[in-house]
PDB file of N, CA and C in Angstrom:
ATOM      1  N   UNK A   1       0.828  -1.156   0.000  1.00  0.00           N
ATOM      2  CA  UNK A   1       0.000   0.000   0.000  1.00  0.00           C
ATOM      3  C   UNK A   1       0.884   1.234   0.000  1.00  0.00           C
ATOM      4  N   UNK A   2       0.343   2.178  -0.401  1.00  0.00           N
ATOM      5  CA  UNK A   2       1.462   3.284  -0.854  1.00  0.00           C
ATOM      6  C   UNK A   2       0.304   4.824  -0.063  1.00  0.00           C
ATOM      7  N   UNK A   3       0.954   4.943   0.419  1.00  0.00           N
ATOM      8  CA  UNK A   3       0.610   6.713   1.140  1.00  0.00           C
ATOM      9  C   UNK A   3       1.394   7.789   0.220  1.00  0.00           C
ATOM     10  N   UNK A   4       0.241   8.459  -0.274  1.00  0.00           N
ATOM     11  CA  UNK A   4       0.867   9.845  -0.806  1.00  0.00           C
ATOM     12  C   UNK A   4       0.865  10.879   0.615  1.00  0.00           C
ATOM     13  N   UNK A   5       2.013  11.834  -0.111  1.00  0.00           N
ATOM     14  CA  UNK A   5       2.136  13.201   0.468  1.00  0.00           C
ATOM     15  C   UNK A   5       2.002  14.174  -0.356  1.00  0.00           C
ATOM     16  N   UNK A   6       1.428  15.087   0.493  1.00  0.00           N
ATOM     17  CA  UNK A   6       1.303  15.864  -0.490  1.00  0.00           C
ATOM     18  C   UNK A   6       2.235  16.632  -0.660  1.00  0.00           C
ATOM     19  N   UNK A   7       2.600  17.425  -1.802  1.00  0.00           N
ATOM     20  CA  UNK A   7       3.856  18.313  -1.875  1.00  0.00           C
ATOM     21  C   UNK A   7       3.625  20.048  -1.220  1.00  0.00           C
ATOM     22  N   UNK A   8       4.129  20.470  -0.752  1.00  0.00           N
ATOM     23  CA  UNK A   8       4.351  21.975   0.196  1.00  0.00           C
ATOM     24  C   UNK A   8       4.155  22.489  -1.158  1.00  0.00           C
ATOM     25  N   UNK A   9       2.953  23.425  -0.790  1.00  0.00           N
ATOM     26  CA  UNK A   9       3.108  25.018  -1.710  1.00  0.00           C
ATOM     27  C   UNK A   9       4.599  25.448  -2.033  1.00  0.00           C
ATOM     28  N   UNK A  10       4.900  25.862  -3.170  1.00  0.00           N
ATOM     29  CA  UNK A  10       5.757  26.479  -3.147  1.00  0.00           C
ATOM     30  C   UNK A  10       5.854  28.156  -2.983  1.00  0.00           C
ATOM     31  N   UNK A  11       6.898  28.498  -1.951  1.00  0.00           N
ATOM     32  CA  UNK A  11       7.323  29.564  -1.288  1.00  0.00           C
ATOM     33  C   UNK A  11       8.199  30.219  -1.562  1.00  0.00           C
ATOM     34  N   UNK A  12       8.033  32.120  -1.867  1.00  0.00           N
ATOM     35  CA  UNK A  12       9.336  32.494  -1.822  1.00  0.00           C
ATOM     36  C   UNK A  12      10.057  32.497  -0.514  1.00  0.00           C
ATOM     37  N   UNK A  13      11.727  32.664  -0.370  1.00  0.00           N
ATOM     38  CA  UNK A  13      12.174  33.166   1.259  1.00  0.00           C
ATOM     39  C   UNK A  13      11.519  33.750   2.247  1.00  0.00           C
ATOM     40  N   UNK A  14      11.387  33.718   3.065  1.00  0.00           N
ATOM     41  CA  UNK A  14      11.277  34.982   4.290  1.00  0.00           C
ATOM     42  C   UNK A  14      12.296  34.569   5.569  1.00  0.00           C
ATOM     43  N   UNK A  15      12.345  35.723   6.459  1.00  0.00           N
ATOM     44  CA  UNK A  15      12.717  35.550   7.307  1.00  0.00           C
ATOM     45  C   UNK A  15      12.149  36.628   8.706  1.00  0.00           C
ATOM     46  N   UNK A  16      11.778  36.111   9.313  1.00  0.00           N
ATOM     47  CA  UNK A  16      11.349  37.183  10.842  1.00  0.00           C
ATOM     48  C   UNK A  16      11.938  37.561  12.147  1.00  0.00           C
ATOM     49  N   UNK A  17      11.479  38.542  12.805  1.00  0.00           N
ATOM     50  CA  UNK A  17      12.242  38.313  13.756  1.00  0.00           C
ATOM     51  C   UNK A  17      12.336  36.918  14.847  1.00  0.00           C
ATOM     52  N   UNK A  18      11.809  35.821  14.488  1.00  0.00           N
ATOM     53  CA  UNK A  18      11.792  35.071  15.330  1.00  0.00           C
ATOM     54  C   UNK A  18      13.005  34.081  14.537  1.00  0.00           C
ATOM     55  N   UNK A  19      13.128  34.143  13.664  1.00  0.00           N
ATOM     56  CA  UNK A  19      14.220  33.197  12.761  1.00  0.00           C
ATOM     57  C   UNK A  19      15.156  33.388  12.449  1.00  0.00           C
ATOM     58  N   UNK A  20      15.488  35.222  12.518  1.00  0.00           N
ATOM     59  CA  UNK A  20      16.584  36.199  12.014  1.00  0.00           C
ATOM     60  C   UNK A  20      16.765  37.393  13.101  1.00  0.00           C
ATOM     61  N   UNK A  21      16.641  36.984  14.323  1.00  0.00           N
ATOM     62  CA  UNK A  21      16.715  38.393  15.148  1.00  0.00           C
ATOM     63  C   UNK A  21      17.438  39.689  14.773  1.00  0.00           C
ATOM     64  N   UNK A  22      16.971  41.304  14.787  1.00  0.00           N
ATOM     65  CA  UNK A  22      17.913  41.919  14.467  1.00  0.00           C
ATOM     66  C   UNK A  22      18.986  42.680  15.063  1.00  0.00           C
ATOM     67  N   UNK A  23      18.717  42.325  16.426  1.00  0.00           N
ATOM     68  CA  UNK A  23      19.501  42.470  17.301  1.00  0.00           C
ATOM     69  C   UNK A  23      19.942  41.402  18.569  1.00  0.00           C
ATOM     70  N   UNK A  24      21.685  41.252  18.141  1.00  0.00           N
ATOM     71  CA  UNK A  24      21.933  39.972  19.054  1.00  0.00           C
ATOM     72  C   UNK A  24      22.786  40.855  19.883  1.00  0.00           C
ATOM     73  N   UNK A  25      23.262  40.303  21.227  1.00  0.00           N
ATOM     74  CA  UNK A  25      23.952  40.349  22.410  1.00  0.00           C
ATOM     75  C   UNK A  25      25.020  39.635  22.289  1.00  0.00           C
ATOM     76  N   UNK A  26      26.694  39.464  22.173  1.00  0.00           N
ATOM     77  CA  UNK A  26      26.923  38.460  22.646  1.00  0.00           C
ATOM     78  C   UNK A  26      28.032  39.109  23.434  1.00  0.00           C
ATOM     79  N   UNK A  27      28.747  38.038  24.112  1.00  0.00           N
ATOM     80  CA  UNK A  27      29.741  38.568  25.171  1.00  0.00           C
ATOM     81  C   UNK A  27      31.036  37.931  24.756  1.00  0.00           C
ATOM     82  N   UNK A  28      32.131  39.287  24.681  1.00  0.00           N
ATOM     83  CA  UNK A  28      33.708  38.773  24.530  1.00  0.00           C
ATOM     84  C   UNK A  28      34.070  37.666  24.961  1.00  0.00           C
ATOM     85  N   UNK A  29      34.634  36.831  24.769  1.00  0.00           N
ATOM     86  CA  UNK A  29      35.368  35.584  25.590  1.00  0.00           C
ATOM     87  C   UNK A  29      34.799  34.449  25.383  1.00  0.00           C
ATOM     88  N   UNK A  30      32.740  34.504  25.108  1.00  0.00           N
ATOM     89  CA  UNK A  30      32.090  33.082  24.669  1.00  0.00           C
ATOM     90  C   UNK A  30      31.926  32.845  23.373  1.00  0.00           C
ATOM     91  N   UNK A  31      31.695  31.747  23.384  1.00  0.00           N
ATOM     92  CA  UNK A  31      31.251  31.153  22.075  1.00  0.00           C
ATOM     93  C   UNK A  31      29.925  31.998  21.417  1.00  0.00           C
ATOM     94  N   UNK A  32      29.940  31.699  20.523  1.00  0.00           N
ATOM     95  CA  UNK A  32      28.098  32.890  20.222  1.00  0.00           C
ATOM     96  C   UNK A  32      28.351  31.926  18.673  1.00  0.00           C
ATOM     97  N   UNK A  33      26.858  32.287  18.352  1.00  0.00           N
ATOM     98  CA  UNK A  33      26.718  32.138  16.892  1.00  0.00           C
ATOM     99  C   UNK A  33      25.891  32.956  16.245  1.00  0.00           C
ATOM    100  N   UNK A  34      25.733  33.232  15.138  1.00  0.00           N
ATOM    101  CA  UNK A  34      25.005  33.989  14.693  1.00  0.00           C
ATOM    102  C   UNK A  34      23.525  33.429  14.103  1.00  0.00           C
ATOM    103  N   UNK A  35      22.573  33.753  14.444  1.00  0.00           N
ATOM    104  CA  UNK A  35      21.112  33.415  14.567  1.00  0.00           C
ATOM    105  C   UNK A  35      20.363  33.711  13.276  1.00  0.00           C
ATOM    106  N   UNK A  36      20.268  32.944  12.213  1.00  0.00           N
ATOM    107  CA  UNK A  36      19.407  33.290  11.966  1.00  0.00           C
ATOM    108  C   UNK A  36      18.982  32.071  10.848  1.00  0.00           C
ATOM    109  N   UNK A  37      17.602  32.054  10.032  1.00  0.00           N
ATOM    110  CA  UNK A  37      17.293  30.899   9.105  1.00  0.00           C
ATOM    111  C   UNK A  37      16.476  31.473   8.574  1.00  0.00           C
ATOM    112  N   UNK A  38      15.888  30.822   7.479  1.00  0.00           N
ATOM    113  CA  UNK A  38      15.267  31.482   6.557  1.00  0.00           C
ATOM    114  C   UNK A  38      13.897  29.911   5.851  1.00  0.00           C
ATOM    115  N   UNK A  39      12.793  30.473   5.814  1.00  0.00           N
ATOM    116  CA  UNK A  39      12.309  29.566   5.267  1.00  0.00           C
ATOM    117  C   UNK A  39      11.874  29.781   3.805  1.00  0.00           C
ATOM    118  N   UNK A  40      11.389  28.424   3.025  1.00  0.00           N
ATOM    119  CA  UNK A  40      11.045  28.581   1.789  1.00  0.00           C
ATOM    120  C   UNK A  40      10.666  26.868   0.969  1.00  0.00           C
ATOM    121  N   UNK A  41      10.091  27.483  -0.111  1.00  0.00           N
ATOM    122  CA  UNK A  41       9.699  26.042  -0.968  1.00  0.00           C
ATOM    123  C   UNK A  41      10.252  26.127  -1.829  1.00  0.00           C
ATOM    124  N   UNK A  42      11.222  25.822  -2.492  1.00  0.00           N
ATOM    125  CA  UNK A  42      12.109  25.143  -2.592  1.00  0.00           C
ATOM    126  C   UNK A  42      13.035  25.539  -1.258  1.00  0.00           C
ATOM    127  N   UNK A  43      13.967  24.973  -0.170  1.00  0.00           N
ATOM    128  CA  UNK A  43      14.468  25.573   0.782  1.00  0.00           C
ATOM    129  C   UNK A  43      15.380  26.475   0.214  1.00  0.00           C
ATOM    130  N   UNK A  44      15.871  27.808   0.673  1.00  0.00           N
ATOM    131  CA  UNK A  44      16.732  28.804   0.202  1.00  0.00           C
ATOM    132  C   UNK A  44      17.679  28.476   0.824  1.00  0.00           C
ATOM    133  N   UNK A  45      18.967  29.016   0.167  1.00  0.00           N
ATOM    134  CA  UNK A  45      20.199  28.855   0.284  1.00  0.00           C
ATOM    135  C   UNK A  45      20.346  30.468   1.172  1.00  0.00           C
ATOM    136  N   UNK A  46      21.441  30.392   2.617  1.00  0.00           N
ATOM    137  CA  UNK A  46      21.145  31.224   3.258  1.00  0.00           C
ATOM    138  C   UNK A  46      23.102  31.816   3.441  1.00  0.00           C
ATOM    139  N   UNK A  47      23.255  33.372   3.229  1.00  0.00           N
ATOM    140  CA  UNK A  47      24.738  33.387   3.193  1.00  0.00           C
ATOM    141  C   UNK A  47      24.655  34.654   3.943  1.00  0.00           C
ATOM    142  N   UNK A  48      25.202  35.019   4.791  1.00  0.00           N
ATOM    143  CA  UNK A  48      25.572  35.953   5.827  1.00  0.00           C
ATOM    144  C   UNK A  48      26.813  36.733   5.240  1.00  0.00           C
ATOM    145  N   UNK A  49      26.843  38.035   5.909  1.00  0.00           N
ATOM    146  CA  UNK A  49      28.595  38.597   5.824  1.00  0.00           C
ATOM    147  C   UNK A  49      28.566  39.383   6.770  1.00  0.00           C
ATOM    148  N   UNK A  50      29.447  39.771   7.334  1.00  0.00           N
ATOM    149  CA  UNK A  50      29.754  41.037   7.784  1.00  0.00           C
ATOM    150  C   UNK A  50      29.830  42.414   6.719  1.00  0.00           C
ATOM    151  N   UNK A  51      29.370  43.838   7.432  1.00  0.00           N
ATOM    152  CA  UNK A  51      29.033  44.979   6.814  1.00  0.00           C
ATOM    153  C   UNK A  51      30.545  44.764   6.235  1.00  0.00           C
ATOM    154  N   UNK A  52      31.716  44.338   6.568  1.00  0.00           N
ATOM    155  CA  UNK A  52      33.133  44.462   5.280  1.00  0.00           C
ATOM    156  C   UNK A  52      32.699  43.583   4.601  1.00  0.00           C
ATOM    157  N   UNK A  53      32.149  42.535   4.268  1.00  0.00           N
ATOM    158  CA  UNK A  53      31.730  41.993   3.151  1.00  0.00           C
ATOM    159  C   UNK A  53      32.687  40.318   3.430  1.00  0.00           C
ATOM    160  N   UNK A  54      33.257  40.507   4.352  1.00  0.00           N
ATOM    161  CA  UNK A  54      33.423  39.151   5.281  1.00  0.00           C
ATOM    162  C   UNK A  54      32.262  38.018   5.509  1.00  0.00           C
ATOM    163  N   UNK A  55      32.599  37.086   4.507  1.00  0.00           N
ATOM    164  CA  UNK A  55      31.197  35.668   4.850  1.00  0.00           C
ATOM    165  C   UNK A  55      31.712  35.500   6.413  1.00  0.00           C
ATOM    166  N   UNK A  56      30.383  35.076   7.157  1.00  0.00           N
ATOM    167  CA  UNK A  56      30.314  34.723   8.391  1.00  0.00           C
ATOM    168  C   UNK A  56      29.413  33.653   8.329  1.00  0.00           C
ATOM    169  N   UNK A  57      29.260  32.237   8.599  1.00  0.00           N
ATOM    170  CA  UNK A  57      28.529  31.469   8.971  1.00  0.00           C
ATOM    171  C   UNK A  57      27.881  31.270   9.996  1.00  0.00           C
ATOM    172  N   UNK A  58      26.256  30.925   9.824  1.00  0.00           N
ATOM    173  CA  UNK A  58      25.452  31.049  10.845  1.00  0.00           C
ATOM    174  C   UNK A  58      25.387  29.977  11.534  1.00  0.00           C
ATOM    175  N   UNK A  59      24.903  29.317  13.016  1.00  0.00           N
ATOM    176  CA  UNK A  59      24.757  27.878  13.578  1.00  0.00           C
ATOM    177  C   UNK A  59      26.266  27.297  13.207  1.00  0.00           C
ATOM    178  N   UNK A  60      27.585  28.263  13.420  1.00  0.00           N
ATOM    179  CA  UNK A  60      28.376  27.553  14.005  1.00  0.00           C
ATOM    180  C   UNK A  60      29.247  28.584  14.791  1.00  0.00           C
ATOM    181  N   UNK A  61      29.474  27.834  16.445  1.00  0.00           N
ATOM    182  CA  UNK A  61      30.025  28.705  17.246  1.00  0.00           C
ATOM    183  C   UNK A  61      31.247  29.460  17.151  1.00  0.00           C
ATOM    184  N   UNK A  62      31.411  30.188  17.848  1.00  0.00           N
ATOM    185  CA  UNK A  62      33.079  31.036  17.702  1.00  0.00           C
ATOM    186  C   UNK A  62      33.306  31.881  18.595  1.00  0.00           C
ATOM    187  N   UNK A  63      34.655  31.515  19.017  1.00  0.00           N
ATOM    188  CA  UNK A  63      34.962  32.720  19.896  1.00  0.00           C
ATOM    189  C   UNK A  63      34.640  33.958  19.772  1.00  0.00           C
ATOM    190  N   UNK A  64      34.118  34.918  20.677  1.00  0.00           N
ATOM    191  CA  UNK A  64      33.676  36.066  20.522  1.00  0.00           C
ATOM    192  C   UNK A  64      34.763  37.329  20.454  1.00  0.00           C
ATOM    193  N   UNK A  65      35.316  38.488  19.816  1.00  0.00           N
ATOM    194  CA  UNK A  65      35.808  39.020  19.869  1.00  0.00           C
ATOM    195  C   UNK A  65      35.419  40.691  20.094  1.00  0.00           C
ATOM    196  N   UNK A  66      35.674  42.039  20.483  1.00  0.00           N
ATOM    197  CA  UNK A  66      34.574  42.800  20.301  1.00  0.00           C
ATOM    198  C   UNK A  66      35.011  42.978  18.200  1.00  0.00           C
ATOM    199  N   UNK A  67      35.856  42.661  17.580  1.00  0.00           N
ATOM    200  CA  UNK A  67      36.292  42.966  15.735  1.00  0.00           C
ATOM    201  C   UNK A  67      34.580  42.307  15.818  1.00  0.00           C
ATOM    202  N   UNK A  68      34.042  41.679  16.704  1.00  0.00           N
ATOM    203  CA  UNK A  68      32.456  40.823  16.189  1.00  0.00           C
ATOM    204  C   UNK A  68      31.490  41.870  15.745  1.00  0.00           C
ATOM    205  N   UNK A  69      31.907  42.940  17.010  1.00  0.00           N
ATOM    206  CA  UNK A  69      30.371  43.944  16.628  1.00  0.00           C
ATOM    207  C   UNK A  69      30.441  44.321  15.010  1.00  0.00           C
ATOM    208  N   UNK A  70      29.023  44.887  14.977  1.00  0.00           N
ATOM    209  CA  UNK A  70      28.753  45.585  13.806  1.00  0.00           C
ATOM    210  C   UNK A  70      27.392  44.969  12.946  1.00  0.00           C
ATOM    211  N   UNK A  71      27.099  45.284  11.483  1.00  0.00           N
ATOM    212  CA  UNK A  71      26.100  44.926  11.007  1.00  0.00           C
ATOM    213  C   UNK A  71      26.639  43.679  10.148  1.00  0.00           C
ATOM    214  N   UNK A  72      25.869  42.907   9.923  1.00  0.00           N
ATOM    215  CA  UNK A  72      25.785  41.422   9.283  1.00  0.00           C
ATOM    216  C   UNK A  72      24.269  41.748   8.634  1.00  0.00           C
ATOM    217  N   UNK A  73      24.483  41.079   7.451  1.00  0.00           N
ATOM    218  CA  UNK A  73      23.563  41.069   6.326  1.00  0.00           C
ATOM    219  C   UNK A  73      23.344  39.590   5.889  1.00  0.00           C
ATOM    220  N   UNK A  74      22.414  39.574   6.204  1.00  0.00           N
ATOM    221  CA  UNK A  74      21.946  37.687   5.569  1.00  0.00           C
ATOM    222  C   UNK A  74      20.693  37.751   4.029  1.00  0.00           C
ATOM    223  N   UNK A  75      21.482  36.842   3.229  1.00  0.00           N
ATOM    224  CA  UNK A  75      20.838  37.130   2.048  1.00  0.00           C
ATOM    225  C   UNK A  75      20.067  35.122   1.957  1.00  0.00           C
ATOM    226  N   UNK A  76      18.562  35.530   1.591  1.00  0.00           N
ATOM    227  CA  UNK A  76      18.262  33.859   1.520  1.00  0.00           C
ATOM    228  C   UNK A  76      17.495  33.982   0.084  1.00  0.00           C
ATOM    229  N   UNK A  77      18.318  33.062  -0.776  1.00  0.00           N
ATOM    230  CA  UNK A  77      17.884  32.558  -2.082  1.00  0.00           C
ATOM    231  C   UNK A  77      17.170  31.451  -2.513  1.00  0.00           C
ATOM    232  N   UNK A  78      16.039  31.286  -3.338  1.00  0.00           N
ATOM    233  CA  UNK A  78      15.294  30.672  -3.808  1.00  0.00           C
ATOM    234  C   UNK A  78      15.446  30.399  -5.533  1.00  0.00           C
ATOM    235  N   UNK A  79      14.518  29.639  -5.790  1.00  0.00           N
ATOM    236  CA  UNK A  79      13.831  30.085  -7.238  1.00  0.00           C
ATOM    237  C   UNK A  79      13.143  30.795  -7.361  1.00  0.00           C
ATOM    238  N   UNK A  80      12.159  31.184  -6.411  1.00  0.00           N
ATOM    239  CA  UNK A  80      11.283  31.925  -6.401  1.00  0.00           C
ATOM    240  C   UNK A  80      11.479  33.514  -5.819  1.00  0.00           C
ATOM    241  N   UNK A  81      12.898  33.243  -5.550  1.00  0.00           N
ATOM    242  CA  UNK A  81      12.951  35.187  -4.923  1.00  0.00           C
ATOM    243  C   UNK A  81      14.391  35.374  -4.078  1.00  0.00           C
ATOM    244  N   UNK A  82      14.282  36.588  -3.247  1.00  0.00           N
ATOM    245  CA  UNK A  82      15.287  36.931  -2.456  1.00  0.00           C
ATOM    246  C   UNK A  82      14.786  38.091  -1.648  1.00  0.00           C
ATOM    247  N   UNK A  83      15.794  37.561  -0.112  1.00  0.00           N
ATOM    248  CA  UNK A  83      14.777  38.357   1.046  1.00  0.00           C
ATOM    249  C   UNK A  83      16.670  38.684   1.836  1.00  0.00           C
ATOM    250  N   UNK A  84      16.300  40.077   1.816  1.00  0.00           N
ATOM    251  CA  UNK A  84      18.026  40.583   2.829  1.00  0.00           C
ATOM    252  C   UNK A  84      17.642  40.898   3.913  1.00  0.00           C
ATOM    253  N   UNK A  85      18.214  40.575   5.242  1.00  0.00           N
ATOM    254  CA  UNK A  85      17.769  40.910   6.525  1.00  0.00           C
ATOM    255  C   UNK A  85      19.436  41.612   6.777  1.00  0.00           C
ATOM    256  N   UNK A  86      19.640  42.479   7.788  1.00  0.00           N
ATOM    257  CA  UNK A  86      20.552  43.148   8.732  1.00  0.00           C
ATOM    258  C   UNK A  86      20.374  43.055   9.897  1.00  0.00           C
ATOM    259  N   UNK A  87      21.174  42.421  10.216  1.00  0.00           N
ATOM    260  CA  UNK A  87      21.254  41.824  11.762  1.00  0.00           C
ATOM    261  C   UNK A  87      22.366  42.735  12.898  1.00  0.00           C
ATOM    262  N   UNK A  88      22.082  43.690  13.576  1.00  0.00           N
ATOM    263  CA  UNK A  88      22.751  44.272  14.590  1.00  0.00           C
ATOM    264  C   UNK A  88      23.711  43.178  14.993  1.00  0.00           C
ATOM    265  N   UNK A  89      24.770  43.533  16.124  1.00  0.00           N
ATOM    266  CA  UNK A  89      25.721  42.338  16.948  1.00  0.00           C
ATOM    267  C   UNK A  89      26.626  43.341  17.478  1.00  0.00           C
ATOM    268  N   UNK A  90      25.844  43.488  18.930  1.00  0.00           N
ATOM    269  CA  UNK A  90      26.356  44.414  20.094  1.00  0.00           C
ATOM    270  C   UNK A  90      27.611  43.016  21.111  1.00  0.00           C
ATOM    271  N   UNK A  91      28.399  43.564  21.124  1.00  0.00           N
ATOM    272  CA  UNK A  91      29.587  42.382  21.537  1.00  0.00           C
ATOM    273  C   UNK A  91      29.623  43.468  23.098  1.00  0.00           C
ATOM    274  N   UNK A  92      29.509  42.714  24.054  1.00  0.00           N
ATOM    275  CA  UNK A  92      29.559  43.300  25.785  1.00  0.00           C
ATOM    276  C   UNK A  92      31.236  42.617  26.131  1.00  0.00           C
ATOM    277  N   UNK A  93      31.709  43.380  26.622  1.00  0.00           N
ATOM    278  CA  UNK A  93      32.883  43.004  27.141  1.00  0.00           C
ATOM    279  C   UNK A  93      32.929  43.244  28.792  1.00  0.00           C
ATOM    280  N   UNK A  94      33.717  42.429  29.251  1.00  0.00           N
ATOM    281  CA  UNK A  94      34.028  42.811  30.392  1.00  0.00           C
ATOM    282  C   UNK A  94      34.987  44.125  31.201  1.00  0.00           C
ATOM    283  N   UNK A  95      34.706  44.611  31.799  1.00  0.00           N
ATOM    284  CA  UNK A  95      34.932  45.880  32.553  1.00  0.00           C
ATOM    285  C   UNK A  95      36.495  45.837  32.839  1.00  0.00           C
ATOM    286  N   UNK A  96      37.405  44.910  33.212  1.00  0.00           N
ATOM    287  CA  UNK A  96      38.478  44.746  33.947  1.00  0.00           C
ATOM    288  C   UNK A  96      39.338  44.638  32.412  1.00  0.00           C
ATOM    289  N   UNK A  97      38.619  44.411  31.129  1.00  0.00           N
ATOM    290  CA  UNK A  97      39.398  43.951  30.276  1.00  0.00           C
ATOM    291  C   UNK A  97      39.110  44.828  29.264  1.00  0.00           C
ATOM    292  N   UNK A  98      38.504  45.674  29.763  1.00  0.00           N
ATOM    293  CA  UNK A  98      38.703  46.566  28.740  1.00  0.00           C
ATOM    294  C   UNK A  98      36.960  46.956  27.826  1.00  0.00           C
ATOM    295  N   UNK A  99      36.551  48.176  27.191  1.00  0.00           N
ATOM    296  CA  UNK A  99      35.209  48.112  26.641  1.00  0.00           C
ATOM    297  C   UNK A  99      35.503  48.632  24.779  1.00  0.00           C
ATOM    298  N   UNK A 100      34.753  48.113  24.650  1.00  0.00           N
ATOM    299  CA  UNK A 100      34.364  48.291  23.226  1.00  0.00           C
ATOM    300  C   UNK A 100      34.116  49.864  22.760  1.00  0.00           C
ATOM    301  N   UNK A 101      33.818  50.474  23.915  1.00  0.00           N
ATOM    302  CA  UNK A 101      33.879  52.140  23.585  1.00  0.00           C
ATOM    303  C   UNK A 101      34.616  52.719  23.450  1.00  0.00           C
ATOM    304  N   UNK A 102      34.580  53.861  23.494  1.00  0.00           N
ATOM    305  CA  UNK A 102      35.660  55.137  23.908  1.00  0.00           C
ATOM    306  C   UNK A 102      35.911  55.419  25.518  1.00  0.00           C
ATOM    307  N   UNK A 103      37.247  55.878  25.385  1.00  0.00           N
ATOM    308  CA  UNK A 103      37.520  56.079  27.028  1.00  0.00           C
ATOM    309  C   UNK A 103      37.391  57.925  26.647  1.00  0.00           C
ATOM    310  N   UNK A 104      37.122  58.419  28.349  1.00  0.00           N
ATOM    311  CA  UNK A 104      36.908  59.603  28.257  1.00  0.00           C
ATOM    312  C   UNK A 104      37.846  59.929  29.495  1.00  0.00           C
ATOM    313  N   UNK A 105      38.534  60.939  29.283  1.00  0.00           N
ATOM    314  CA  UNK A 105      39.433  61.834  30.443  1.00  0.00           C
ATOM    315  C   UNK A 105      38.209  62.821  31.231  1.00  0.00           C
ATOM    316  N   UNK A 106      38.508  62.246  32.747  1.00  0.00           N
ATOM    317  CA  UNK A 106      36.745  63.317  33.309  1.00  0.00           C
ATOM    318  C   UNK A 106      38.212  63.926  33.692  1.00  0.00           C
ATOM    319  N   UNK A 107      38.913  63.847  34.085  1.00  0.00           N
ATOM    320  CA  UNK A 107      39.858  65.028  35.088  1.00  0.00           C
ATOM    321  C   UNK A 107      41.584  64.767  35.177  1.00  0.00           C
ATOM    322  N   UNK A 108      41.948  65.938  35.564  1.00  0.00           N
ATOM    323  CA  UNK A 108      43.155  65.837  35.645  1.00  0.00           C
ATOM    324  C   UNK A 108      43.712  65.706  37.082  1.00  0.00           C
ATOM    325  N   UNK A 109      44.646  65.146  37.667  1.00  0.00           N
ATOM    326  CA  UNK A 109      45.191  65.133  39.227  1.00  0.00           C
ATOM    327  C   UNK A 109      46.925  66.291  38.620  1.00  0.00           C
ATOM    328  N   UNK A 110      46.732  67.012  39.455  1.00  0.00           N
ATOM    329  CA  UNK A 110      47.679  68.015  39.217  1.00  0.00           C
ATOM    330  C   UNK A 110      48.403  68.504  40.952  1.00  0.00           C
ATOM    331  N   UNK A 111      49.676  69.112  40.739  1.00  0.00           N
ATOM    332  CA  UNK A 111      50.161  69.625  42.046  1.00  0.00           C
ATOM    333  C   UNK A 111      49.701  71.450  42.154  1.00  0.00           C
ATOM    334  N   UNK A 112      50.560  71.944  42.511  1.00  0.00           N
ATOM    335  CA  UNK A 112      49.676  73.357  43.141  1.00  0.00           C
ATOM    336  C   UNK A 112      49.620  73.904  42.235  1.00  0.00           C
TER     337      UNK A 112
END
């Protein structure tokens, strides 16, 4: 006996904030990955970069650095289309080791 299935509508890409967040957190020193997926019928082919145009792969970990922050652009391809998301990536560092900002001079210690 034979069971059909039926075949999935076919779909262009998308991606939401629940699949592609556009703003991630991660912290200097851990592992992190970058979040995001994309659905579709035929499944889309999904390629990330960094705003330098650096491929970054998504769902695999890596040491965190703050060179991490910045914008990442995920592009997901189909037959049927193409969908670009920009993904924020705020990198938190620790205090004793130093911050991802600017340092500011509040004052000077001087003699008379």
């Amino acid at each position: 006996f034979v069971v059909a299935i039926p075949a999935l509508p076919a779909a262009k890409p998308w991606m939401d904030d629940g699949s592609c967040p556009p703003r991630q957190n991660w912290t200097e020193g851990q592992d992190e990955t970058l979040r995001c997926s994309a659905q579709g019928n035929p499944r889309p082919r999904l390629e990330c970069a960094k705003d330098d145009g650096e491929p970054f792969p998504t769902g695999v970990p890596r040491p965190v650095t703050r060179a991490h922050a910045g914008t990442y652009r995920c592009r997901a391809t189909n037959a049927l289309g193409v969908v670009v998301r920009s993904i924020s990536v705020r990198v938190d560092c620790e205090w004793g080791r130093g911050s991802w900002g600017s340092w500011v001079v509040l004052g000077v210690l001087g003699g008379p």
